[in-house]
Protein backbone atom coordinates (compact mmCIF):
# COMPACT_ATOMS: atom_id res chain seq x y z
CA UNK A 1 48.82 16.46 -44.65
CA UNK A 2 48.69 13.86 -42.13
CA UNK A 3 47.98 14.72 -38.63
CA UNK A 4 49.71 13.40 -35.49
CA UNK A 5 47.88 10.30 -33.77
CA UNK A 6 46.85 11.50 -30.28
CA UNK A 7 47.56 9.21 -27.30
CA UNK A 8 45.89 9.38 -24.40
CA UNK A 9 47.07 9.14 -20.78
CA UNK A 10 46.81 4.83 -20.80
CA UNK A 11 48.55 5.36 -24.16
CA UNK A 12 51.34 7.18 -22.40
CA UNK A 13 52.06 5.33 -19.84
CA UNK A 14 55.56 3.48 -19.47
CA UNK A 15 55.19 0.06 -19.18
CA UNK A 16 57.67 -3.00 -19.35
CA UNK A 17 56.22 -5.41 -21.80
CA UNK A 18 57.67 -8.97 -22.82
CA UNK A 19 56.80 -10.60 -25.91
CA UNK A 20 57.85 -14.57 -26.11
CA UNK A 21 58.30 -15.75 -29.60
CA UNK A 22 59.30 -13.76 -32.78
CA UNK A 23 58.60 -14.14 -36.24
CA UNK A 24 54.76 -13.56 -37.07
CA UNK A 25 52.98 -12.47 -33.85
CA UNK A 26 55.76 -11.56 -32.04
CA UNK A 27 57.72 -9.16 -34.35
CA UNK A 28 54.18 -7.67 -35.79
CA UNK A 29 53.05 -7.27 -32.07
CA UNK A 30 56.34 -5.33 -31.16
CA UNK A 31 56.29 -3.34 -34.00
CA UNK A 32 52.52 -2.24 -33.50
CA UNK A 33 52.94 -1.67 -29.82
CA UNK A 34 56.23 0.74 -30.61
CA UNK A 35 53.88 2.98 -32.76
CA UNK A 36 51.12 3.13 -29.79
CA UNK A 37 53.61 3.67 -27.20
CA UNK A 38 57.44 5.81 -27.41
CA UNK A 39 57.95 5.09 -23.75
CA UNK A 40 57.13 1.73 -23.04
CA UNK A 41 60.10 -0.84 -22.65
CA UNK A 42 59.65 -3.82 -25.06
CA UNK A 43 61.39 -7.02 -25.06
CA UNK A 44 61.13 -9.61 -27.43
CA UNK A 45 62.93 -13.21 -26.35
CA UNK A 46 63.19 -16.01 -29.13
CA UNK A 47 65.26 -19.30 -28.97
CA UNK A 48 65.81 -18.93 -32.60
CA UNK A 49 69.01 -17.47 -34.48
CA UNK A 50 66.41 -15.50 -36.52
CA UNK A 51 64.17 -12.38 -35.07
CA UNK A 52 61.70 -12.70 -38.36
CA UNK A 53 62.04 -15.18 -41.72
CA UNK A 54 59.71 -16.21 -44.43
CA UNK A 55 58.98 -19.67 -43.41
CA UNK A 56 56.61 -19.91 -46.29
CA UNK A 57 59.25 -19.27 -48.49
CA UNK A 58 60.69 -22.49 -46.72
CA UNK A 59 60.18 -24.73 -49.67
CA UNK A 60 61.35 -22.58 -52.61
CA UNK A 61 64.28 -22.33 -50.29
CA UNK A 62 65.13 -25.91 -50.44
CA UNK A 63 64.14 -26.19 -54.32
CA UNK A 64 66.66 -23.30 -54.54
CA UNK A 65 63.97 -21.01 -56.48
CA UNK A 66 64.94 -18.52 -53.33
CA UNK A 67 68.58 -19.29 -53.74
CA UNK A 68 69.99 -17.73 -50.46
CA UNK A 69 69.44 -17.95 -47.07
CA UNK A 70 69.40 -13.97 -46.46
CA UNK A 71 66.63 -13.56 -49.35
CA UNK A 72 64.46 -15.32 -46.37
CA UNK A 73 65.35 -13.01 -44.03
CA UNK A 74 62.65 -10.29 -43.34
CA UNK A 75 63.83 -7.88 -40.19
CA UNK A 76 67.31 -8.52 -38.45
CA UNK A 77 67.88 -8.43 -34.33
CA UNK A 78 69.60 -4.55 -35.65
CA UNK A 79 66.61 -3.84 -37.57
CA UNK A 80 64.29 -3.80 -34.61
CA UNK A 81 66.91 -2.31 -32.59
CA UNK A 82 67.40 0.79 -34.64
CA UNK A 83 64.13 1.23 -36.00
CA UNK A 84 62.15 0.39 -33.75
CA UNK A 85 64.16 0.71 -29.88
CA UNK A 86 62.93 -3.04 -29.52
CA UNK A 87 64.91 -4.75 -27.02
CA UNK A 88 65.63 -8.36 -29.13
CA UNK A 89 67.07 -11.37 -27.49
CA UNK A 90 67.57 -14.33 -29.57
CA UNK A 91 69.16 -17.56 -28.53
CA UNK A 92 67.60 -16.89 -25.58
CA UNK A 93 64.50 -19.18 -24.38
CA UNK A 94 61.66 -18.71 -21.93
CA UNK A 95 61.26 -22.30 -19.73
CA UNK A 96 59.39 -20.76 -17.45
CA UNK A 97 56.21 -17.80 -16.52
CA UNK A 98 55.29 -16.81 -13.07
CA UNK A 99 51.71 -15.36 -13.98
CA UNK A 100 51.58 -14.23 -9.93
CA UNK A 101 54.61 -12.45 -9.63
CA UNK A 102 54.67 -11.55 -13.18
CA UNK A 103 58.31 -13.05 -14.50
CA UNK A 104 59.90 -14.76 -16.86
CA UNK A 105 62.56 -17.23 -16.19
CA UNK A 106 64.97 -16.36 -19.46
CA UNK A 107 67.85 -19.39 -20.06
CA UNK A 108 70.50 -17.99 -22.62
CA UNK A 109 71.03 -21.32 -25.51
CA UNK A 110 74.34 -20.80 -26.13
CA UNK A 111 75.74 -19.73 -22.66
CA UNK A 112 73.22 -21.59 -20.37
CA UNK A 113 73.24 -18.98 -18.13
CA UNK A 114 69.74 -18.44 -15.94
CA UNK A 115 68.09 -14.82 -15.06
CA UNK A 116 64.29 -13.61 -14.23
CA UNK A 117 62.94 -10.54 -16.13
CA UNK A 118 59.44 -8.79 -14.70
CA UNK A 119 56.80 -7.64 -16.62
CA UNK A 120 54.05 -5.36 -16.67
CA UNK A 121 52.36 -6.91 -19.74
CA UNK A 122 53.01 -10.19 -21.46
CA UNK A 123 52.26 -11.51 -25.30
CA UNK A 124 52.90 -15.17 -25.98
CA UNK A 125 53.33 -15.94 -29.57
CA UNK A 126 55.49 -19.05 -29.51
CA UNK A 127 54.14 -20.68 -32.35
CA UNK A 128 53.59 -24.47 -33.35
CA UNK A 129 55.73 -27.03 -33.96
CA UNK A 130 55.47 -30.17 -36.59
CA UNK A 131 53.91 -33.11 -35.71
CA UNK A 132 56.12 -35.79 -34.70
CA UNK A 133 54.20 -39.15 -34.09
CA UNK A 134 55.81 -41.63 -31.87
CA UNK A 135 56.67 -44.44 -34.48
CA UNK A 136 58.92 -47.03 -34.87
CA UNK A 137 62.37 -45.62 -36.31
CA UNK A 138 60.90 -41.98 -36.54
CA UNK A 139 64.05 -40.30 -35.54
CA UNK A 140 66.44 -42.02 -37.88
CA UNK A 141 69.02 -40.28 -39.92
CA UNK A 142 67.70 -38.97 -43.46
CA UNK A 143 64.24 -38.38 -41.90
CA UNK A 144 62.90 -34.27 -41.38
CA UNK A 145 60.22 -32.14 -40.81
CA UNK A 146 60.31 -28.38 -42.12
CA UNK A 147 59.86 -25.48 -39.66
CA UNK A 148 62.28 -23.09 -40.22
CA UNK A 149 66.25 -21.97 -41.95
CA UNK A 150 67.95 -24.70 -39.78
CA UNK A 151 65.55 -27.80 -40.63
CA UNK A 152 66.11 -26.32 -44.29
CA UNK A 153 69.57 -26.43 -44.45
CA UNK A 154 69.82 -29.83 -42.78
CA UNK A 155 67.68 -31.21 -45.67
CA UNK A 156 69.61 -29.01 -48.28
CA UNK A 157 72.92 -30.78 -46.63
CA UNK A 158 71.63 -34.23 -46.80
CA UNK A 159 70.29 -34.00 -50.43
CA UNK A 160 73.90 -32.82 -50.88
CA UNK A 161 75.82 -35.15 -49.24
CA UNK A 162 73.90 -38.19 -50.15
CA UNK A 163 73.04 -37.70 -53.52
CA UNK A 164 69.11 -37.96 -52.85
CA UNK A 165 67.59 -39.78 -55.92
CA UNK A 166 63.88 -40.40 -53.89
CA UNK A 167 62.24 -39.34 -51.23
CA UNK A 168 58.82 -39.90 -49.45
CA UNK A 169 56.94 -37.27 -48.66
CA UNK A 170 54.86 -38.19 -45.77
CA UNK A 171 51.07 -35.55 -45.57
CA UNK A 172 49.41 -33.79 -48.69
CA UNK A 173 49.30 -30.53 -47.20
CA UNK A 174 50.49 -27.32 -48.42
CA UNK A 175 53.98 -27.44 -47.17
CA UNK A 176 54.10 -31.56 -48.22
CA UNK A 177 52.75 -30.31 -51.95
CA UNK A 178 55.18 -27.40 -51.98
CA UNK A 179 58.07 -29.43 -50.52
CA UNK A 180 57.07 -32.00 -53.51
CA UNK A 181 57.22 -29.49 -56.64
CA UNK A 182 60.42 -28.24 -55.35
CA UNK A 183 62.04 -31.73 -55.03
CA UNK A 184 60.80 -32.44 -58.43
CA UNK A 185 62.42 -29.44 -59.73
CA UNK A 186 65.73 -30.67 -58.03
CA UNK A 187 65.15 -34.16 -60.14
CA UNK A 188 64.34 -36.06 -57.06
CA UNK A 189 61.60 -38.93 -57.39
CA UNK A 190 58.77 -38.00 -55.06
CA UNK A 191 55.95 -40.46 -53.67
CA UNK A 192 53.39 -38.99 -51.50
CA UNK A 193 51.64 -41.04 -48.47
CA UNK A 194 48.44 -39.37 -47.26
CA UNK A 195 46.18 -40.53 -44.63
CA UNK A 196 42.64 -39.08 -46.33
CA UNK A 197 41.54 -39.94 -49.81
CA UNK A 198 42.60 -36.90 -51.49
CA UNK A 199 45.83 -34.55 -51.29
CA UNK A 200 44.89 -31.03 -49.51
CA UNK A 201 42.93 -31.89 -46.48
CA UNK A 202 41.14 -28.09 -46.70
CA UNK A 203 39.61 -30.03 -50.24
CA UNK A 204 36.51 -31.91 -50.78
CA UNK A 205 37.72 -35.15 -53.01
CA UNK A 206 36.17 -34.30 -55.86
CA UNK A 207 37.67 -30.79 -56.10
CA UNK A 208 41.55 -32.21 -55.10
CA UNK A 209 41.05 -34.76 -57.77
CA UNK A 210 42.29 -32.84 -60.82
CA UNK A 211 45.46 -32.09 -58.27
CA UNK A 212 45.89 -35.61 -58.67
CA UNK A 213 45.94 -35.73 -62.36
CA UNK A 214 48.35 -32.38 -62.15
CA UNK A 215 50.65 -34.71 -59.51
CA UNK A 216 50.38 -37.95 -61.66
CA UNK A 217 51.43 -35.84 -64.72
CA UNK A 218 54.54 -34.51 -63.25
CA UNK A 219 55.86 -38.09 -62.33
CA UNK A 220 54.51 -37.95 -58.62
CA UNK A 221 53.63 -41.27 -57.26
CA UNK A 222 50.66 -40.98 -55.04
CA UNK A 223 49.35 -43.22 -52.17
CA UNK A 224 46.29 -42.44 -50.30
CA UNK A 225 44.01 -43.94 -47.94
CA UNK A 226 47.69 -44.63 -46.83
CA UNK A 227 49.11 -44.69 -43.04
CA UNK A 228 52.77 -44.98 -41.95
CA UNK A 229 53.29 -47.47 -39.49
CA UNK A 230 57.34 -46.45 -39.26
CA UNK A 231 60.65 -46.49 -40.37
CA UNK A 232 63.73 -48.81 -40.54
CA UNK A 233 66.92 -47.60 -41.76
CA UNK A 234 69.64 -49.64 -44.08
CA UNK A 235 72.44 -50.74 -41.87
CA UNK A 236 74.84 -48.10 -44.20
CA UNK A 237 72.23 -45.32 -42.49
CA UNK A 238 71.75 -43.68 -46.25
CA UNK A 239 68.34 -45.60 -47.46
CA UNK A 240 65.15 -46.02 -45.03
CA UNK A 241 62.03 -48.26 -45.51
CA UNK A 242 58.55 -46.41 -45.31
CA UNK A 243 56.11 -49.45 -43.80
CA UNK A 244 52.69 -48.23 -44.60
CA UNK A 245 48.79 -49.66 -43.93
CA UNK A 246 48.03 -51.20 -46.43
CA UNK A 247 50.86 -53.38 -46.01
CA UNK A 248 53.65 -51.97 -48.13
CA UNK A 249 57.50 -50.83 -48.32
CA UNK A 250 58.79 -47.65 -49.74
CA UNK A 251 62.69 -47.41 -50.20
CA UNK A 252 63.91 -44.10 -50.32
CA UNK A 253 66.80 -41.87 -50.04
CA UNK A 254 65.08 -39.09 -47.60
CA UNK A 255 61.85 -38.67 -45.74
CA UNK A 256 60.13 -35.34 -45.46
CA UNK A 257 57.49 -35.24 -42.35
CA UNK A 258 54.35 -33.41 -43.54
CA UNK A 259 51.37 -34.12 -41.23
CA UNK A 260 50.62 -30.55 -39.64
CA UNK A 261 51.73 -28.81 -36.52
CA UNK A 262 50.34 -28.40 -33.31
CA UNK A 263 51.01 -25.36 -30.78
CA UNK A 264 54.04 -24.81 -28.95
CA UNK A 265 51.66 -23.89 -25.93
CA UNK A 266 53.76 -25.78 -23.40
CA UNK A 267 54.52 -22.42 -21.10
CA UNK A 268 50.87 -21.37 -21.00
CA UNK A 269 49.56 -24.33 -19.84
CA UNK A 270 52.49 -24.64 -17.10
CA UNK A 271 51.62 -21.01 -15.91
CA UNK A 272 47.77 -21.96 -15.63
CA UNK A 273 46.89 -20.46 -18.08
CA UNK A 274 43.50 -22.05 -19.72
CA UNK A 275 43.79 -23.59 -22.44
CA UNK A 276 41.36 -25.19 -25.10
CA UNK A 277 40.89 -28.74 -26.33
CA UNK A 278 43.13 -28.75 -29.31
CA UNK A 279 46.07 -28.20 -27.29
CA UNK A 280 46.09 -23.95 -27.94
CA UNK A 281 45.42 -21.29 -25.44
CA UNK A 282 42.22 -20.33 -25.10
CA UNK A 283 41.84 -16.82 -25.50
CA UNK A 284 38.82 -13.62 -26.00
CA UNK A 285 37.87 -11.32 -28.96
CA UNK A 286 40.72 -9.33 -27.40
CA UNK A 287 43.07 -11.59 -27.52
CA UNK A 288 43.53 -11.61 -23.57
CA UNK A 289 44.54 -15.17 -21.74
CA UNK A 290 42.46 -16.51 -18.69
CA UNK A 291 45.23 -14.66 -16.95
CA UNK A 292 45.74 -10.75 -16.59
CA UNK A 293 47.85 -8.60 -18.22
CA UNK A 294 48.84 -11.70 -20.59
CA UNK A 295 47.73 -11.94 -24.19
CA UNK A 296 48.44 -14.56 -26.89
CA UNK A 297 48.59 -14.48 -30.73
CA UNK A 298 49.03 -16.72 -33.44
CA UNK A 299 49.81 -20.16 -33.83
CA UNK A 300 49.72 -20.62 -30.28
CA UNK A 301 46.15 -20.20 -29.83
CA UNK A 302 42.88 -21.53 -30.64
CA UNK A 303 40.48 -19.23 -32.49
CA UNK A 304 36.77 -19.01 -33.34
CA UNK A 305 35.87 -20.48 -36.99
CA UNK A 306 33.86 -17.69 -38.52
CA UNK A 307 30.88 -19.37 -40.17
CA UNK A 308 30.26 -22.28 -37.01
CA UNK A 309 31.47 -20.24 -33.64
CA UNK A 310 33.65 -23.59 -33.12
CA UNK A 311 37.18 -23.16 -31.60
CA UNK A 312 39.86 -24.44 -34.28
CA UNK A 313 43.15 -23.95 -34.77
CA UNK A 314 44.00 -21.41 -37.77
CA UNK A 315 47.84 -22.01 -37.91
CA UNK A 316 48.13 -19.36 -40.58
CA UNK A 317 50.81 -16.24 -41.09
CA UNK A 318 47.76 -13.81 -41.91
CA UNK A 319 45.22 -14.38 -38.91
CA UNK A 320 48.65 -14.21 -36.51
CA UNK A 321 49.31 -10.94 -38.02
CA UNK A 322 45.87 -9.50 -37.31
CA UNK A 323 45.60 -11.00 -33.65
CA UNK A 324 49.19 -9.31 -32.70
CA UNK A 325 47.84 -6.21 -34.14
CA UNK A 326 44.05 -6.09 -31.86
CA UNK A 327 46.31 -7.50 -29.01
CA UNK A 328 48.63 -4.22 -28.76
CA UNK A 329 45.60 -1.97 -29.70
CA UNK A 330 43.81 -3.34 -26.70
CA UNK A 331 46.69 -3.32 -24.29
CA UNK A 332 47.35 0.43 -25.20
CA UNK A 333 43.25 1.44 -24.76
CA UNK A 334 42.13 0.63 -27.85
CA UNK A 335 39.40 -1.76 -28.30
CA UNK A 336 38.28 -4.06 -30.96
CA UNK A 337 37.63 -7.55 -31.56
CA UNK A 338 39.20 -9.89 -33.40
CA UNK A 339 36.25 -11.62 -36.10
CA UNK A 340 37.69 -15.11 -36.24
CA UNK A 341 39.11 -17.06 -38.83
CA UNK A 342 38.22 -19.16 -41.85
CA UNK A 343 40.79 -20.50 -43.33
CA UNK A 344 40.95 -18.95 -46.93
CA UNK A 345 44.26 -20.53 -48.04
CA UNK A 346 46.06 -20.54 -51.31
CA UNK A 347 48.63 -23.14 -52.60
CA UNK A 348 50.37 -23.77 -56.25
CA UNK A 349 51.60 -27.12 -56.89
CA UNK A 350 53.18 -27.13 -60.90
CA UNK A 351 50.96 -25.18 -63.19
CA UNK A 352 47.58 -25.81 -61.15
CA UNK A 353 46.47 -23.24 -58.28
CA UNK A 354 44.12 -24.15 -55.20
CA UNK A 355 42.90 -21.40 -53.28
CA UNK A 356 39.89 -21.72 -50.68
CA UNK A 357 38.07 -20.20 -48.01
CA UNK A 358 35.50 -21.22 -45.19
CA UNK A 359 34.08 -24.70 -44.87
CA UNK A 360 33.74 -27.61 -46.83
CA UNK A 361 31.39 -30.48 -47.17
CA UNK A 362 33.65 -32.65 -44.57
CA UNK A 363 33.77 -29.92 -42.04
CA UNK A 364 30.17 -29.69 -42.19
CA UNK A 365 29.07 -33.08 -42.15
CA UNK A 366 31.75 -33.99 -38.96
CA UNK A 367 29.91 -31.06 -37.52
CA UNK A 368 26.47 -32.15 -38.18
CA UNK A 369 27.36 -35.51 -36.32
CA UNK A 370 28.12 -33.33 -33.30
CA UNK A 371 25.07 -31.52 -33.24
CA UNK A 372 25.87 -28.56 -34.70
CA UNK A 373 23.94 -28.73 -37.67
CA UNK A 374 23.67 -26.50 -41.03
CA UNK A 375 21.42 -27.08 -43.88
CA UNK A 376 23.28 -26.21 -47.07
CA UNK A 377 23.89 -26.70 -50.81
CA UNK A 378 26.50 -26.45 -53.56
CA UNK A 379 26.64 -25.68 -56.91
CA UNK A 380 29.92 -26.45 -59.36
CA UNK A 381 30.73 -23.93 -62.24
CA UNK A 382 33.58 -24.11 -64.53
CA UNK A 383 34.65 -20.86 -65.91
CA UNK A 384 37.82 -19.65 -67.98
CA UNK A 385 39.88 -17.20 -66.03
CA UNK A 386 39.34 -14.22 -68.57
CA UNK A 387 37.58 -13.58 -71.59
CA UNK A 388 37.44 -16.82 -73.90
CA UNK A 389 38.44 -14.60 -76.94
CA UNK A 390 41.33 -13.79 -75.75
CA UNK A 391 44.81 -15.74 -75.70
CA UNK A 392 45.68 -17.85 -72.96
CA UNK A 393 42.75 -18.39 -71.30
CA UNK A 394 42.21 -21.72 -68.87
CA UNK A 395 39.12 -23.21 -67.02
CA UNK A 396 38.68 -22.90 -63.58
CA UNK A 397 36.35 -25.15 -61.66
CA UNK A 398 34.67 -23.42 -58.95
CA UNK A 399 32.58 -24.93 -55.98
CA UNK A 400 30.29 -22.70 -53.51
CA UNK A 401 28.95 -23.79 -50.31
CA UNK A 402 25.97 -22.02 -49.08
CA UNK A 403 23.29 -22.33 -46.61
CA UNK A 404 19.78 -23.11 -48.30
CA UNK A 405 17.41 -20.98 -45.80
CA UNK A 406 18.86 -17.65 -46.57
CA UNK A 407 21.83 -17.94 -49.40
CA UNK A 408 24.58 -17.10 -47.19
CA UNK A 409 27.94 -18.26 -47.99
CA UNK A 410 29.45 -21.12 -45.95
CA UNK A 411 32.24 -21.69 -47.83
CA UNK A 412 34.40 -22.26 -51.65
CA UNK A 413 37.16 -23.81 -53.13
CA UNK A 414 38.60 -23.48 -56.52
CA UNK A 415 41.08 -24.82 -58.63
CA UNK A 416 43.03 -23.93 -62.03
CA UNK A 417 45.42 -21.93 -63.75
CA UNK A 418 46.02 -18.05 -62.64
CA UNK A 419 43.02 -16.09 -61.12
CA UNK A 420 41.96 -19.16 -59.23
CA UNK A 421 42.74 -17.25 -55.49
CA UNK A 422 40.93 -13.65 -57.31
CA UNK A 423 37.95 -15.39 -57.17
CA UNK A 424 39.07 -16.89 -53.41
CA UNK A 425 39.46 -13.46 -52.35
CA UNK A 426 36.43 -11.68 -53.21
CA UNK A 427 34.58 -14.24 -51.59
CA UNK A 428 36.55 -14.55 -48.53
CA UNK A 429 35.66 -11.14 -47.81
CA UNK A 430 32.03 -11.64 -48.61
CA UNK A 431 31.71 -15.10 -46.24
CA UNK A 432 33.29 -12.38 -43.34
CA UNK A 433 30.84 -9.91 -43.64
CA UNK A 434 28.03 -12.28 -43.96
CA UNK A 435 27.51 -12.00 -47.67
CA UNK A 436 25.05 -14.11 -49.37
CA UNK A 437 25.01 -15.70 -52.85
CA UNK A 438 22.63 -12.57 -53.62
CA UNK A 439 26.13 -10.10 -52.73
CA UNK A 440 27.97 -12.53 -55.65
CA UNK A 441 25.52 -12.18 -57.90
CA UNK A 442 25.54 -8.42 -57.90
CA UNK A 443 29.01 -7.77 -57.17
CA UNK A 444 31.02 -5.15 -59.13
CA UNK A 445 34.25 -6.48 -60.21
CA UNK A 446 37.11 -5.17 -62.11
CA UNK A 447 36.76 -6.22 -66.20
CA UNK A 448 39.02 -6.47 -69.03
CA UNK A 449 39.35 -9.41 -71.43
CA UNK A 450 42.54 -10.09 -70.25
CA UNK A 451 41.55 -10.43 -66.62
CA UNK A 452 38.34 -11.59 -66.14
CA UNK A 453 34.87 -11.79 -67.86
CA UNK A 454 32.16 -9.43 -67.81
CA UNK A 455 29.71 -11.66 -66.44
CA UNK A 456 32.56 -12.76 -63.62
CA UNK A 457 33.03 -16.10 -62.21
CA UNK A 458 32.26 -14.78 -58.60
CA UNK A 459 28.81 -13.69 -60.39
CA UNK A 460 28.21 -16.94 -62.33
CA UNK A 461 28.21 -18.37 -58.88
CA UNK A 462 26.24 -16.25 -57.47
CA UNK A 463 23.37 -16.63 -60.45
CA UNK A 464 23.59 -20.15 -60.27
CA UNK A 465 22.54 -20.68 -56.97
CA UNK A 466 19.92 -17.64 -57.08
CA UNK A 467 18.65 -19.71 -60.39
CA UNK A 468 18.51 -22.59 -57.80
CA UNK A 469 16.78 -20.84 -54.71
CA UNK A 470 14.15 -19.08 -56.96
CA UNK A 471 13.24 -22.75 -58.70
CA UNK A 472 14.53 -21.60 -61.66
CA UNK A 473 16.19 -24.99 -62.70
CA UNK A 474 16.05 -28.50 -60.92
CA UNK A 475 19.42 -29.84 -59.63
CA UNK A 476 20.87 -33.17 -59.11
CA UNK A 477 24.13 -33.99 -57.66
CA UNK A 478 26.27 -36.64 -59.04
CA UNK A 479 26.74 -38.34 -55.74
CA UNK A 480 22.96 -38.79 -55.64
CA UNK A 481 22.72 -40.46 -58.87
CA UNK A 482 21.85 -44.34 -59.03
CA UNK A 483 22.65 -46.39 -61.83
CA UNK A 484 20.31 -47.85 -63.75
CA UNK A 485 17.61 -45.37 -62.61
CA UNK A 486 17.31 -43.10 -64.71
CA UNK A 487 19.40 -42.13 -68.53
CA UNK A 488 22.60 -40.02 -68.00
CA UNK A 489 23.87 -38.54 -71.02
CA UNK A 490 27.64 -36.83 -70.37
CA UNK A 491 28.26 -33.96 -73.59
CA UNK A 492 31.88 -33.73 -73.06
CA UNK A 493 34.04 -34.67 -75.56
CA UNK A 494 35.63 -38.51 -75.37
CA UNK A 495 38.77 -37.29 -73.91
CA UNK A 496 37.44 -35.60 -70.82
CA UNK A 497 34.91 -38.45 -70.66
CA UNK A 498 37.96 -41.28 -70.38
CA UNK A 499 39.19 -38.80 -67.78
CA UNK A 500 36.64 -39.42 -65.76
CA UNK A 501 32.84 -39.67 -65.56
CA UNK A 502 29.22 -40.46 -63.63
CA UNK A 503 29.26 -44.65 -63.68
CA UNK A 504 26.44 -45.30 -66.64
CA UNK A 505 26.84 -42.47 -68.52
């Protein structure tokens, strides 16, 4: 039997608290400060029609594999209302905070009328917004980024009504790869610009590049290394040139912008609030703003990276849900801390997964340059998901990232068929607890030949390196290899050799 949480006399007290933005850290902030608190007043404003939606499910949307708008829909306005006593007021936006005299200057969207609301305590969890970079013909008809229900409708409409045949997806993200599968699945040619050599910036190249092949193999054209200069529509307003660097033109149908977001933090900074130098509120391990009695959560704010101690900007649904949940234990006496983030991020583009978690080689070495400098190592392995005996099983290719003084883990990516963000997982949670290659190697995982192997991939890992730290076995990394200097023989059959190899083997 389950016994009744005490709440102490903070706990008890009535207080007035505002919550600005909805969605992720708004609607999970509300919810957990109802359960800490019957008598407090809490009001949650949004500028949206929607209280909370799956915007991941944003894509699948579009590619009508979620075929209706209400399957995205995860609480209602009536839902909060009657479960909850949450006070929700949507189409209703927040232009303006008085920190000193603690308001909120509230402008109603669809009426335009004006009123001030005081608060005891105040969350800010407004979110991000795409990136929009000031280029020539940017705002032309037929081109969209991809946010939330609205922006997916509009492109559902114009697909529609125009009969999309192409479309240019600009960024090789996860919302630019997911956006691509789904067009293809619509029977829409896709071509994909992207700034950095490789698709999936949270990649090293050599892991994205059987992503490529996956891309390549479902008719996706691909251009990296590749900038957009801008955009000029057809005089008829239904086609639109993509001028790139390298100098070339891409006609297409529709453009779908791609590039990232950055945080909506345009209140906090007007309210003096401090804020950080990516553009996102600076805040503590308790989620608490430079200024008192206001918190912040999510997208909004920056966040410590958990294996450097540098601020970055997380931008995920998971660590927003955590940070709304510390920020209403604190304001209602309970402390903790909030660990930081690092990333671990999964993705499916066709029949290949990508899953990762901490930092890669890129993220290092930029970090190096700066002076903040870690000493580390990979190895590569290449597993099958489950048991080789058994039907259906895939490879995997898995790369860990550790630190060579004392085998802790920095960081892994993998990619393959199903199991690939398993793997992800179990070392996620390792990397946060400060697990070392030594914790991998004598982890206890779940094992049946269907789902794994007995000696697990997170183990193989785990022995490699220890193999490697104890001398067991010399190493050489391909990158490191010279032609002509020494004899490299490749054992893989000719196909996978064609598909790519070490130049002189």
């Amino acid at each position: 039997m389950m016994g009744k949480i005490q709440l102490n006399e903070k706990q008890m007290t009535e207080q007035k608290i505002i919550v600005i933005g909805a969605v992720a850290g708004g609607a999970s902030f509300a919810a957990r400060a109802r359960r800490l608190s019957e008598k407090s007043e809490i009001i949650m404003i949004d500028r949206g029609p929607y209280v909370s939606f799956a915007n991941c499910g944003l894509p699948y949307y579009v590619g009508n594999v979620i075929p209706e708008e209400e399957n995205l829909l995860m609480v209602t306005k009536e839902d909060f209302k009657n479960n909850f006593n949450i006070d929700v007021r949507l189409f209703s936006e927040v232009y303006a905070v008085d920190t000193n005299n603690k308001t909120v200057s509230v402008r109603e969207v669809e009426t335009g009328k004006e009123y001030r609301e005081h608060y005891d305590k105040l969350v800010i969890s407004t979110g991000s917004q795409p990136v929009k970079p000031n280029l020539p013909g940017i705002d032309s008809p037929g081109i969209f980024t991809l946010r939330n229900i609205p922006d997916a409708n509009r492109i559902k409409q114009w697909i529609h009504q125009n009969s999309v045949k192409d479309v240019v997806v600009v960024g090789g993200g996860a919302i630019g790869l997911e956006m691509t599968e789904n067009l293809v699945a619509l029977g829409i040619s896709v071509t994909i610009v992207e700034m950095l050599p490789n698709v999936v910036p949270f990649f090293d190249p050599e892991m994205a590049s059987p992503l490529h092949e996956t891309l390549r193999k479902n008719g996706v054209n691909l251009c990296l290394s590749t900038a957009v200069k801008g955009f000029i529509p057809d005089t008829t307003g239904s086609r639109i040139t993509v001028q790139t660097d390298p100098d070339r033109h891409l006609s297409c149908d529709m453009v779908i912008l791609a590039i990232g977001s950055r945080p909506d933090a345009y209140l906090a900074r007007d309210a003096g609030i401090e804020m950080g130098n990516l553009g996102g509120i600076r805040v503590n391990e308790q989620m608490q703003t430079s200024k008192p009695d206001v918190y912040a959560v999510g997208d909004v704010v920056e966040s410590r990276d958990i294996v450097t101690g540098e601020w970055i900007l997380s931008l995920l649904a998971s660590p927003a849900n955590r940070q709304a949940r510390i920020a209403a234990d604190d304001m209602f006496g309970r402390k903790r801390t909030f660990r930081g983030v690092q990333m671990t991020a999964v993705v499916r583009v066709f029949d290949t997964d990508i899953a990762s978690t901490g930092m890669n080689e890129k993220t290092l070495k930029r970090y190096a340059e700066k002076g903040n400098i870690i000493a580390y190592d990979k190895v590569y392995i290449h597993p099958k998901n489950h048991a080789d005996y058994y039907p259906g099983a895939s490879q995997m290719s898995i790369k860990l990232i550790y630190a060579v003084d004392d085998g802790r883990i920095l960081g892994a990516q993998a990619i393959g068929g199903p199991g690939v963000e398993k793997r992800i997982d179990v070392i996620a949670m390792a990397l946060q607890l400060g697990g070392t290659v030594y914790d991998c190697e004598e982890a206890e995982l779940c094992y049946s030949p269907q789902f794994g192997s007995a000696k697990e991939a997170v183990n193989m890992a785990g022995m490699t390196v220890t193999n490697i730290l104890k001398g067991d076995i010399p190493t050489v990394h391909w990158a490191d290899v010279t032609p002509g200097e020494m004899f490299i023989l490749d054992p893989r059959g000719k196909d996978d050799f064609d598909a790519g190899h070490v130049d002189g083997a």
